[in-house]
C-alpha atoms as a PDB file:
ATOM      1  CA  UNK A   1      55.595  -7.419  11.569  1.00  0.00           C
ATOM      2  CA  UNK A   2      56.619  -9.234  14.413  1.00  0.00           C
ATOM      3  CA  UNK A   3      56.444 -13.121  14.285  1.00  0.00           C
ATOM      4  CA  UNK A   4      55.064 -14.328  17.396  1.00  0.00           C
ATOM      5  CA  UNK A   5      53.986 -12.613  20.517  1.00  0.00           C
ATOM      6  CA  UNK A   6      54.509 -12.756  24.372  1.00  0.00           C
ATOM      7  CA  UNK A   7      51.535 -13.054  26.937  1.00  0.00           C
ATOM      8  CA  UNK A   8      49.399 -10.169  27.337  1.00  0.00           C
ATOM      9  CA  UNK A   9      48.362  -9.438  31.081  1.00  0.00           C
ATOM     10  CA  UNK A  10      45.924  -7.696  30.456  1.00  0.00           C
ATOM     11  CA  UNK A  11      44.062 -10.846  28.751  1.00  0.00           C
ATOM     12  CA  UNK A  12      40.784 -12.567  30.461  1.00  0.00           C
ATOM     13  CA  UNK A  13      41.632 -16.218  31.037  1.00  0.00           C
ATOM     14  CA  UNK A  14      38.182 -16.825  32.893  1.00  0.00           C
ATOM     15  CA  UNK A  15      35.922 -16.884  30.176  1.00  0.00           C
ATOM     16  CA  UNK A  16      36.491 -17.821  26.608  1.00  0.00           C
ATOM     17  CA  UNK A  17      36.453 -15.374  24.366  1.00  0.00           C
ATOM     18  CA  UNK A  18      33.297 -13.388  22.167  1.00  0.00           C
ATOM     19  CA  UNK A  19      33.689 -13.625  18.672  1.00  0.00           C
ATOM     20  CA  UNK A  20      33.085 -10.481  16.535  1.00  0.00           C
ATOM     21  CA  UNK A  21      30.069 -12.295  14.409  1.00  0.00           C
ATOM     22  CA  UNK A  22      26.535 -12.809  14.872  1.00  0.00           C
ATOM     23  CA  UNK A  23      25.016 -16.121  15.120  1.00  0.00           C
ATOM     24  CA  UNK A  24      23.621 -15.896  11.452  1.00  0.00           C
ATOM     25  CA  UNK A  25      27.848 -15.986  10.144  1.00  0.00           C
ATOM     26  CA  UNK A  26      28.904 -18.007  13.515  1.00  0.00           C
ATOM     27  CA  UNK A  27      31.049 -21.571  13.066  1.00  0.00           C
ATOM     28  CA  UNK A  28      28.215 -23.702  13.112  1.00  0.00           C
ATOM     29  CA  UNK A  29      30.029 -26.438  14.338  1.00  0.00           C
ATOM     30  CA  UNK A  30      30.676 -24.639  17.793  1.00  0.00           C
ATOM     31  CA  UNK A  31      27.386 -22.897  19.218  1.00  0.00           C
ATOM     32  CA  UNK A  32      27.183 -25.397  22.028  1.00  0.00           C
ATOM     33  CA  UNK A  33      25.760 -28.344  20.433  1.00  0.00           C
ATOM     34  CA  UNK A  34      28.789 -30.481  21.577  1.00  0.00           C
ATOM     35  CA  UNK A  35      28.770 -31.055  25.049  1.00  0.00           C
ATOM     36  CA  UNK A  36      32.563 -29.928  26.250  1.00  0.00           C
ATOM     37  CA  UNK A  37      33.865 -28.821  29.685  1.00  0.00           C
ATOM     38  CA  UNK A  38      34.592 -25.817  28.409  1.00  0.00           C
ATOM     39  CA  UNK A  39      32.068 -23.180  28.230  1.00  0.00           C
ATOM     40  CA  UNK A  40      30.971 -22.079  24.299  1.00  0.00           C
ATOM     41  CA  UNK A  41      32.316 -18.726  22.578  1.00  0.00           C
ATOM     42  CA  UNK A  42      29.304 -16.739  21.737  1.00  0.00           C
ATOM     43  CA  UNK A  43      30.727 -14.905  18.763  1.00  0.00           C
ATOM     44  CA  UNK A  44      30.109 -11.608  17.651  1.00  0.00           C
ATOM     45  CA  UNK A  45      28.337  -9.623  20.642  1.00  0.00           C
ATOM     46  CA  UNK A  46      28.547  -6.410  19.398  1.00  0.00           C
ATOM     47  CA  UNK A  47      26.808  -6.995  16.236  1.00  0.00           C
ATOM     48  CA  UNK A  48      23.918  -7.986  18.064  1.00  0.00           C
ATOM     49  CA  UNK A  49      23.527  -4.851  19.833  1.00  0.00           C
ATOM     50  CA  UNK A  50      23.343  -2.852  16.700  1.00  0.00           C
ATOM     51  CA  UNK A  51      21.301  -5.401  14.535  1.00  0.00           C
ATOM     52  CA  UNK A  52      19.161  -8.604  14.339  1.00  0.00           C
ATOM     53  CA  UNK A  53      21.102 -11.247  12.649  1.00  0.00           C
ATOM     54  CA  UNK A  54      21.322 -11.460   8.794  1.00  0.00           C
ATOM     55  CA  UNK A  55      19.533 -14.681   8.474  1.00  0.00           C
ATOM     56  CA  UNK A  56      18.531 -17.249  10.896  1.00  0.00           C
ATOM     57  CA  UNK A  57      21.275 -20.047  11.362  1.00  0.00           C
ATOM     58  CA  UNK A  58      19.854 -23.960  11.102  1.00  0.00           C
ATOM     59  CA  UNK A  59      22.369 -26.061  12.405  1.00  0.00           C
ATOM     60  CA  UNK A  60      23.772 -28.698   9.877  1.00  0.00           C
ATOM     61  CA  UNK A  61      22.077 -32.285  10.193  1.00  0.00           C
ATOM     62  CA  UNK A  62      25.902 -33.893  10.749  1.00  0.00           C
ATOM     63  CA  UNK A  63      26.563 -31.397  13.608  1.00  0.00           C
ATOM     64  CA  UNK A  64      23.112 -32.716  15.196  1.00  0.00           C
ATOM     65  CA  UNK A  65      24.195 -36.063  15.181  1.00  0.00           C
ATOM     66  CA  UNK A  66      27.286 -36.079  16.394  1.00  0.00           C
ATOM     67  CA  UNK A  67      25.560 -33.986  19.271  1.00  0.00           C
ATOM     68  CA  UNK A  68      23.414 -36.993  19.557  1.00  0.00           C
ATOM     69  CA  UNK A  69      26.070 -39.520  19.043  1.00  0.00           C
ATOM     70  CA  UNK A  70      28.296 -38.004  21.327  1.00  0.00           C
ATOM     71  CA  UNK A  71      31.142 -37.591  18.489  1.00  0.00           C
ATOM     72  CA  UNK A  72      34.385 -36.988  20.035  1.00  0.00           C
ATOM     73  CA  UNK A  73      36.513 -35.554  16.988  1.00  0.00           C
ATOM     74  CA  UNK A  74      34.284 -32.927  16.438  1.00  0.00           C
ATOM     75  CA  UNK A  75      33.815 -32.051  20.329  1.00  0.00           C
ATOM     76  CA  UNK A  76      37.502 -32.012  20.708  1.00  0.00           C
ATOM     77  CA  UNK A  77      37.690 -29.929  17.497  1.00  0.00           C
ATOM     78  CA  UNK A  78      35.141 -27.255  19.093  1.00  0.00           C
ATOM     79  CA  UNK A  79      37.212 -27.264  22.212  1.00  0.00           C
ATOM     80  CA  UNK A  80      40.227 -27.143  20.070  1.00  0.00           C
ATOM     81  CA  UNK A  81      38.724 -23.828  18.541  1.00  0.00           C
ATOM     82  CA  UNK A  82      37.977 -22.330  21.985  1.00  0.00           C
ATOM     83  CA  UNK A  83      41.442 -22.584  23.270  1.00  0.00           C
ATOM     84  CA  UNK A  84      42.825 -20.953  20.282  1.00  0.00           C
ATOM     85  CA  UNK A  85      40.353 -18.146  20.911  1.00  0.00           C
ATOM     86  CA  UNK A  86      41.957 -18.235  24.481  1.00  0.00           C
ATOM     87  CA  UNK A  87      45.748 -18.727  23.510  1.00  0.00           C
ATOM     88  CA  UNK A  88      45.329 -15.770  20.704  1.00  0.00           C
ATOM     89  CA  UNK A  89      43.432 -13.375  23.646  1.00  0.00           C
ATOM     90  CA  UNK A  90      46.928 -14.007  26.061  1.00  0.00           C
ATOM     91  CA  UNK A  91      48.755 -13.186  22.739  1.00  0.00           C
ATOM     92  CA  UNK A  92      50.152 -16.534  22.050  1.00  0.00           C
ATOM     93  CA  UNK A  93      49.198 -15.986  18.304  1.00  0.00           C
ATOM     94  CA  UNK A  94      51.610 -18.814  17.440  1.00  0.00           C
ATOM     95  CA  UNK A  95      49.681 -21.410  19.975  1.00  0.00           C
ATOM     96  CA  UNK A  96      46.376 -20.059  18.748  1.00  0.00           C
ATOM     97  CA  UNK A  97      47.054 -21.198  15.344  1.00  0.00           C
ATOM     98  CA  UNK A  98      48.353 -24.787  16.259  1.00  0.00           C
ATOM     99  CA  UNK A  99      45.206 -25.445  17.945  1.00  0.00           C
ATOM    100  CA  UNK A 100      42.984 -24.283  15.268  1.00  0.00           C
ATOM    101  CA  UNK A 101      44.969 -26.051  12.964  1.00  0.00           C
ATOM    102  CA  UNK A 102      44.332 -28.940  15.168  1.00  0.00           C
ATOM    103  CA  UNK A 103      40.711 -28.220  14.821  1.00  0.00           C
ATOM    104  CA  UNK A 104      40.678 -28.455  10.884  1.00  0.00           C
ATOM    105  CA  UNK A 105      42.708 -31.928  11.464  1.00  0.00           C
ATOM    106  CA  UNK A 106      39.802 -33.483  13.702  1.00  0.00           C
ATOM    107  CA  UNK A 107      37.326 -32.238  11.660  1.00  0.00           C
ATOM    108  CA  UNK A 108      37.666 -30.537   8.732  1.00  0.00           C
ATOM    109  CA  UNK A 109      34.531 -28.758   8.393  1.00  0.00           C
ATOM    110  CA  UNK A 110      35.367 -26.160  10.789  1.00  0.00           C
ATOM    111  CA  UNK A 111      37.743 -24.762   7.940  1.00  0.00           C
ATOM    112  CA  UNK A 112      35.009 -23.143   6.126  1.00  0.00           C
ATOM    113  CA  UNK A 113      34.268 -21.138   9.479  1.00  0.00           C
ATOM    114  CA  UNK A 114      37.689 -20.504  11.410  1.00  0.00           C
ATOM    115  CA  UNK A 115      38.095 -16.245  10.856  1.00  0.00           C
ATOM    116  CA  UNK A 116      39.852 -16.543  13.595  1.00  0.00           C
ATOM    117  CA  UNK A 117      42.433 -18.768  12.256  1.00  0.00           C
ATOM    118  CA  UNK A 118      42.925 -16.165   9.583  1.00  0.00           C
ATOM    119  CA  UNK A 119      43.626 -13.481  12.304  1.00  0.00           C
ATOM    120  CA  UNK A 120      46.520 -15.635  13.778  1.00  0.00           C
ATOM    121  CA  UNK A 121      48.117 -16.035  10.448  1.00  0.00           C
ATOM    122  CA  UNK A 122      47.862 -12.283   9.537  1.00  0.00           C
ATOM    123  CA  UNK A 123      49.669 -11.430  12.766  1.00  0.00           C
ATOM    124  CA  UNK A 124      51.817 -14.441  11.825  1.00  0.00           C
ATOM    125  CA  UNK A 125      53.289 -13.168   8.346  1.00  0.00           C
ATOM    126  CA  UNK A 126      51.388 -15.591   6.563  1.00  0.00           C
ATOM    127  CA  UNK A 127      49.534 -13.520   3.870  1.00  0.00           C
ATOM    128  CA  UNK A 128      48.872 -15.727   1.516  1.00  0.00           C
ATOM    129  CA  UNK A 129      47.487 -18.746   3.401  1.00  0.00           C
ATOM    130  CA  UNK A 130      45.438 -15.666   5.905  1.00  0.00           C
ATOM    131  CA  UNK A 131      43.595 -14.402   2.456  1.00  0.00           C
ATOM    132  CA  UNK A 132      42.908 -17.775   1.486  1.00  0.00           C
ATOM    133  CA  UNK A 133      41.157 -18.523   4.594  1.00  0.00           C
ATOM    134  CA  UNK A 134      39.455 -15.171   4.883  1.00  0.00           C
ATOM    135  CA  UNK A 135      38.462 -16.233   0.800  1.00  0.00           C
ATOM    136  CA  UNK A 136      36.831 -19.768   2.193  1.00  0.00           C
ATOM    137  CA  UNK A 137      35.089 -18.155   5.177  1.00  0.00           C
ATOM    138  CA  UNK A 138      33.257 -15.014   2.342  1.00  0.00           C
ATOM    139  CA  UNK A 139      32.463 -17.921   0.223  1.00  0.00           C
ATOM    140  CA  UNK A 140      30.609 -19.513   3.081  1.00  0.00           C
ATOM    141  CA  UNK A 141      29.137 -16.482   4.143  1.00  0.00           C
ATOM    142  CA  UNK A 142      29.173 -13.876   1.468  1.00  0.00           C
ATOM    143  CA  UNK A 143      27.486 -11.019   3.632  1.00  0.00           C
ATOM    144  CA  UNK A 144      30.718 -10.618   6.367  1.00  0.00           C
ATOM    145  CA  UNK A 145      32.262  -7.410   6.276  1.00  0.00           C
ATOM    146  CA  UNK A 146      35.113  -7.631   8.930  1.00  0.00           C
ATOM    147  CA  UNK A 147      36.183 -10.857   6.560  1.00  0.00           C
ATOM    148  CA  UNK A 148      36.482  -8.934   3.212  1.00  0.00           C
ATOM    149  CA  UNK A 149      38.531  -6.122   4.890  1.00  0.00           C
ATOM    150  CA  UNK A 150      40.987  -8.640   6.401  1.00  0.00           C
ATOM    151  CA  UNK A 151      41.420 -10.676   2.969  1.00  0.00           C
ATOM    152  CA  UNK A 152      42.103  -7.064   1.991  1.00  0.00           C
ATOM    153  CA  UNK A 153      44.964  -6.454   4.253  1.00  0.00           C
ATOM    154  CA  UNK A 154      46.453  -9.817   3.472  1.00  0.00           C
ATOM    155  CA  UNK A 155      46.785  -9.189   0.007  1.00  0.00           C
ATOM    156  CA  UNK A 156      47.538  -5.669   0.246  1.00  0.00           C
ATOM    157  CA  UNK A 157      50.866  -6.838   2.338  1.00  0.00           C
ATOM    158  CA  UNK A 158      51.195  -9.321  -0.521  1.00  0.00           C
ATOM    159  CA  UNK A 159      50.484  -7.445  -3.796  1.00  0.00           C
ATOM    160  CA  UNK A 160      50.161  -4.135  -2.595  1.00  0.00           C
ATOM    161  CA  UNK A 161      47.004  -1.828  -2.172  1.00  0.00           C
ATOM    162  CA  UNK A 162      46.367  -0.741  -5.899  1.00  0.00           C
ATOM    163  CA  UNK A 163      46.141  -5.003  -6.631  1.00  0.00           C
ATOM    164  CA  UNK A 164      44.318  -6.248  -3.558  1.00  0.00           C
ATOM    165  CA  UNK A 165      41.760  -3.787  -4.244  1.00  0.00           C
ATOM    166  CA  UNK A 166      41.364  -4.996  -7.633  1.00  0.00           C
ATOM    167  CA  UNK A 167      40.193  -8.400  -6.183  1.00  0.00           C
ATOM    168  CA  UNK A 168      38.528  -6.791  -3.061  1.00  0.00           C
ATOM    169  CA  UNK A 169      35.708  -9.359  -2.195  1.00  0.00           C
ATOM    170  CA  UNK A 170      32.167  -7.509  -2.594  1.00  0.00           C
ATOM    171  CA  UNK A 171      29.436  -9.044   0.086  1.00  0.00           C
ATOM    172  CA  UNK A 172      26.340  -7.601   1.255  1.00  0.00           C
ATOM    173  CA  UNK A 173      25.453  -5.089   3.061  1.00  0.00           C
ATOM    174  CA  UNK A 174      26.900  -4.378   7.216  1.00  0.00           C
ATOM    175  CA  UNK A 175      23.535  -4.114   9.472  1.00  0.00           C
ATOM    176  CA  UNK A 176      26.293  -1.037  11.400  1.00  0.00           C
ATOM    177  CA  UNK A 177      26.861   1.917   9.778  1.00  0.00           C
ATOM    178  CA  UNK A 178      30.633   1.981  11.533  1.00  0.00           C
ATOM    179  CA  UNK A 179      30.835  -1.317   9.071  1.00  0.00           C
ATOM    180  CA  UNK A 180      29.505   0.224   6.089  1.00  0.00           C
ATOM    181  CA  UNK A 181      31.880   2.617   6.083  1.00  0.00           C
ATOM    182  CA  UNK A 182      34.963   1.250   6.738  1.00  0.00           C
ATOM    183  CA  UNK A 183      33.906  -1.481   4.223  1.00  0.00           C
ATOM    184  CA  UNK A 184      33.756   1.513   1.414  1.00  0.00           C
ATOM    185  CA  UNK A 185      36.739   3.023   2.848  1.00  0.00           C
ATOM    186  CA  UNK A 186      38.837  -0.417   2.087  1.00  0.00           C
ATOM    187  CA  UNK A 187      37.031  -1.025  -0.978  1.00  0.00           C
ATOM    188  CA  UNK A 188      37.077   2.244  -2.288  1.00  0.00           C
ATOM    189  CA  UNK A 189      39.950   4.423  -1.053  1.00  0.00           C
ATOM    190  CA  UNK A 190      39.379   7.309   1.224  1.00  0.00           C
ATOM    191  CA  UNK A 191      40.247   9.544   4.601  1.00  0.00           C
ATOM    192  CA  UNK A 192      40.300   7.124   7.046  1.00  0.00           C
ATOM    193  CA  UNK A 193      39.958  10.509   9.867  1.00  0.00           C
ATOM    194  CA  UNK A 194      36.883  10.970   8.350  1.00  0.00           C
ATOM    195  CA  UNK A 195      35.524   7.488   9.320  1.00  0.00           C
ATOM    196  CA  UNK A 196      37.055   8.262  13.169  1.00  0.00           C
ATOM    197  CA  UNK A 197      35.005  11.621  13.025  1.00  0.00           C
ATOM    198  CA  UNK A 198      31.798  10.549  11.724  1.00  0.00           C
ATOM    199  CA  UNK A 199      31.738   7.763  15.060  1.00  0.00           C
ATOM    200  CA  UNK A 200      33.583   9.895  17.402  1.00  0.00           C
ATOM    201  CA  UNK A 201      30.356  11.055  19.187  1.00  0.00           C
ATOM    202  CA  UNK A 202      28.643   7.883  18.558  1.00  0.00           C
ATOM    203  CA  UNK A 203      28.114   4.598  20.657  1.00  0.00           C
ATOM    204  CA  UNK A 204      31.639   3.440  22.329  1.00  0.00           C
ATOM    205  CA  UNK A 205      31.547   0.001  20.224  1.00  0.00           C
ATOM    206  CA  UNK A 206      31.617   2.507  17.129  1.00  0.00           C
ATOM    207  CA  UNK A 207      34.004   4.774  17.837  1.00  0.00           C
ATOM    208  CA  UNK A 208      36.348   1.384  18.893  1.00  0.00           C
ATOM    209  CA  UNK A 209      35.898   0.153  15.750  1.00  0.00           C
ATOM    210  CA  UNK A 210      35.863   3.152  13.668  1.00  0.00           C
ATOM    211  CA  UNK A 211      39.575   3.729  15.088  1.00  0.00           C
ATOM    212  CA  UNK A 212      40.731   0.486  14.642  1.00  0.00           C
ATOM    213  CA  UNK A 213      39.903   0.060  11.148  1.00  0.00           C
ATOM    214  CA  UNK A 214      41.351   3.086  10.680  1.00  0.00           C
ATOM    215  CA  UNK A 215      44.453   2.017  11.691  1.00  0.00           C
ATOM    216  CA  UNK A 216      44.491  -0.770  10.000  1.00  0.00           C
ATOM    217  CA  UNK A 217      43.601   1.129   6.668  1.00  0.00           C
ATOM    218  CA  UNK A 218      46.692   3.268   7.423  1.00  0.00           C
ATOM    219  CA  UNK A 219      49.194   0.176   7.742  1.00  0.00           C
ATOM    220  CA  UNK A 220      48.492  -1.480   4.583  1.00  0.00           C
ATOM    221  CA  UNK A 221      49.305   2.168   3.444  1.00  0.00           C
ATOM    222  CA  UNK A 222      52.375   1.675   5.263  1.00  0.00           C
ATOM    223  CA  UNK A 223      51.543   5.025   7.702  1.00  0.00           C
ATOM    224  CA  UNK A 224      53.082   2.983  10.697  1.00  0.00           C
ATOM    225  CA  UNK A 225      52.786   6.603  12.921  1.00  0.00           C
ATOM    226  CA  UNK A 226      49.213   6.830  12.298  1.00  0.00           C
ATOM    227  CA  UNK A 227      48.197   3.119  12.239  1.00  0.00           C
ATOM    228  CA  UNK A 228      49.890   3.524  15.795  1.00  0.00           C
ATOM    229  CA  UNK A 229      47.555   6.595  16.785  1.00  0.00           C
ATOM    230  CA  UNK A 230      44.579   5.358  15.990  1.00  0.00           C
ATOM    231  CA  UNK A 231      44.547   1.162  17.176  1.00  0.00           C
ATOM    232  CA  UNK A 232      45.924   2.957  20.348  1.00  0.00           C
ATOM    233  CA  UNK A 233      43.084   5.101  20.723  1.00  0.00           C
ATOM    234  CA  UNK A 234      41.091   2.012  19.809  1.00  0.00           C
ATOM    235  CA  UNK A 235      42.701  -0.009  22.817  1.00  0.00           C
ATOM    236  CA  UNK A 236      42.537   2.831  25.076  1.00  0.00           C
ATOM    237  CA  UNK A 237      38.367   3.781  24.310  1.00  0.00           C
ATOM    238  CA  UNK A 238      35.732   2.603  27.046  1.00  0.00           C
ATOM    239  CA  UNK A 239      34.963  -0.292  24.692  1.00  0.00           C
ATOM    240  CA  UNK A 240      38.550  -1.489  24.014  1.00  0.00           C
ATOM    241  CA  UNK A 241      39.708  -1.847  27.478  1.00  0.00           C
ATOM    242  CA  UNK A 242      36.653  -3.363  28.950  1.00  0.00           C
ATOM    243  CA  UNK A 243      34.370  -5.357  26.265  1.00  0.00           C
ATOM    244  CA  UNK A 244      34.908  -9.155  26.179  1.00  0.00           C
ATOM    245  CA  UNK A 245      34.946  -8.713  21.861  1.00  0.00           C
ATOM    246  CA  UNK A 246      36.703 -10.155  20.629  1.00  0.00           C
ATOM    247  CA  UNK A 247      38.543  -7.771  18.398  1.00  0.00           C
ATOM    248  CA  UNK A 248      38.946  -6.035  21.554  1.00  0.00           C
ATOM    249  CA  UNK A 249      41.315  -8.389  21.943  1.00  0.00           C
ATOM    250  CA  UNK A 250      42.684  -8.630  18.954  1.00  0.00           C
ATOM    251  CA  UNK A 251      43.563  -4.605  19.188  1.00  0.00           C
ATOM    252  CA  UNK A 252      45.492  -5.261  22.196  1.00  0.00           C
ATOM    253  CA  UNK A 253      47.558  -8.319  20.220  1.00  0.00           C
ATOM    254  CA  UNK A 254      48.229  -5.895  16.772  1.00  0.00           C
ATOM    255  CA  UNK A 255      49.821  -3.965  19.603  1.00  0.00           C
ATOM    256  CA  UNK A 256      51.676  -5.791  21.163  1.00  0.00           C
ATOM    257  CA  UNK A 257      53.000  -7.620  18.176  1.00  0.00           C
ATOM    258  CA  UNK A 258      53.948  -3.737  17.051  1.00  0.00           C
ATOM    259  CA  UNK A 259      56.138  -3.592  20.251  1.00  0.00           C
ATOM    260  CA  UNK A 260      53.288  -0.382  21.042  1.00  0.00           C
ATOM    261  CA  UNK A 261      53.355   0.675  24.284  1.00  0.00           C
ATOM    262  CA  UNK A 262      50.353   1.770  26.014  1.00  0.00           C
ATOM    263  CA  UNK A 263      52.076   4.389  28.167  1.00  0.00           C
END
């Protein structure tokens, strides 16, 4: 896997980025509470349109006051987060992990919550540290699906498949259907085409992220050709190449830092 990766063109720069989870499983530490002049992330749109939220998120008491207080570390930390979102859309993976590392360093309660952090480092090489963050964010919300699949695919590039399985996190159970099935597919072993097929008529969020898990199931195989076919496919659907989701984005970067061309 490549390293680092050059700026992506095709990246919006004039909104921050949506993240891929709902409110419920959100970083509570930067839903807007902090006054900033950047405008908030509002993570995980698609889930909304296929379910209500899990559980309704109370904001903690110390993210309140420093709201109240007008606490700069943890404002710059949530603006910190939000230009990493950025940096990581453009495909500066490398700059979007300095600034969320920056984030942990002005306040480190945004660990528990930075997924996206554990994105940058897969695309980085860094398995072990990506599955330990992916590991922190489960334990602080132990119904996220996307999260035990990607602490899958850092150990399996560790350990190997037959071994990352074995200490595949269980959560609860995905609201979408695409979800639930690529979560049994990862946990379980399976045809990954089958999981394209079964969404391939369905809504154009599910049939996005029915092919790029897909993809992603056949690279920790090692299949390289098909993992190309399908996260292609994924980038090239209706909902890859014009939703602001995040993983939208993040298709595009597993791309690019692939050296895929879109042609």
């Amino acid at each position: 896997m490549a390293a680092t990766c050059s700026s992506l063109s095709f990246a919006s720069t004039s909104s921050f980025p949506h993240g891929f989870r709902t409110p419920a499983t959100a970083n509570p530490l930067s839903l807007g509470l902090l006054s900033s002049p950047i405008p908030h992330a509002n993570p995980r749109p698609s889930r909304l349109a296929l379910a209500l939220p899990r559980r309704l998120f109370l904001p903690s008491a110390s993210a309140i006051w420093d709201a109240l207080t007008g606490g700069n570390r943890a404002r710059d930390a949530s603006i910190a987060v939000r230009r990493g979102m950025l940096l990581f859309r453009q495909g500066d993976v490398a700059g979007s992990l300095a600034e969320f590392d920056r984030a942990i360093e002005l306040d480190p309660r945004q660990k528990a919550y930075l997924w996206q952090r554990g994105l940058s480092l897969y695309y980085l090489n860094r398995f072990k540290e990506g599955a330990e963050q992916f590991r922190l964010d489960v334990a602080a919300n132990p119904n996220d699906t996307e999260e035990s699949i990607w602490c899958f695919l850092c150990e399996a590039q560790l350990c190997g498949v037959e071994e990352a399985r074995k200490r595949f996190l269980e959560v609860g159970q995905d609201p979408r259907p695409v979800m639930r099935q690529a979560y049994n597919l990862f946990k379980d072993g399976g045809d990954p085409e089958k999981l394209v097929t079964a969404f391939s008529d369905g809504r154009e969020n599910e049939y996005f992220y029915a092919s790029l898990y897909a993809g992603l199931f056949y690279e920790s195989q090692n299949d390289m050709d098909a993992a190309k076919l399908n996260i292609l496919a994924a980038c090239q659907s209706p909902y890859g190449s014009r939703s602001d989701d995040y993983m939208a984005s993040l298709a595009k970067v597993h791309c690019l830092c692939r050296n895929w061309s879109f042609s």
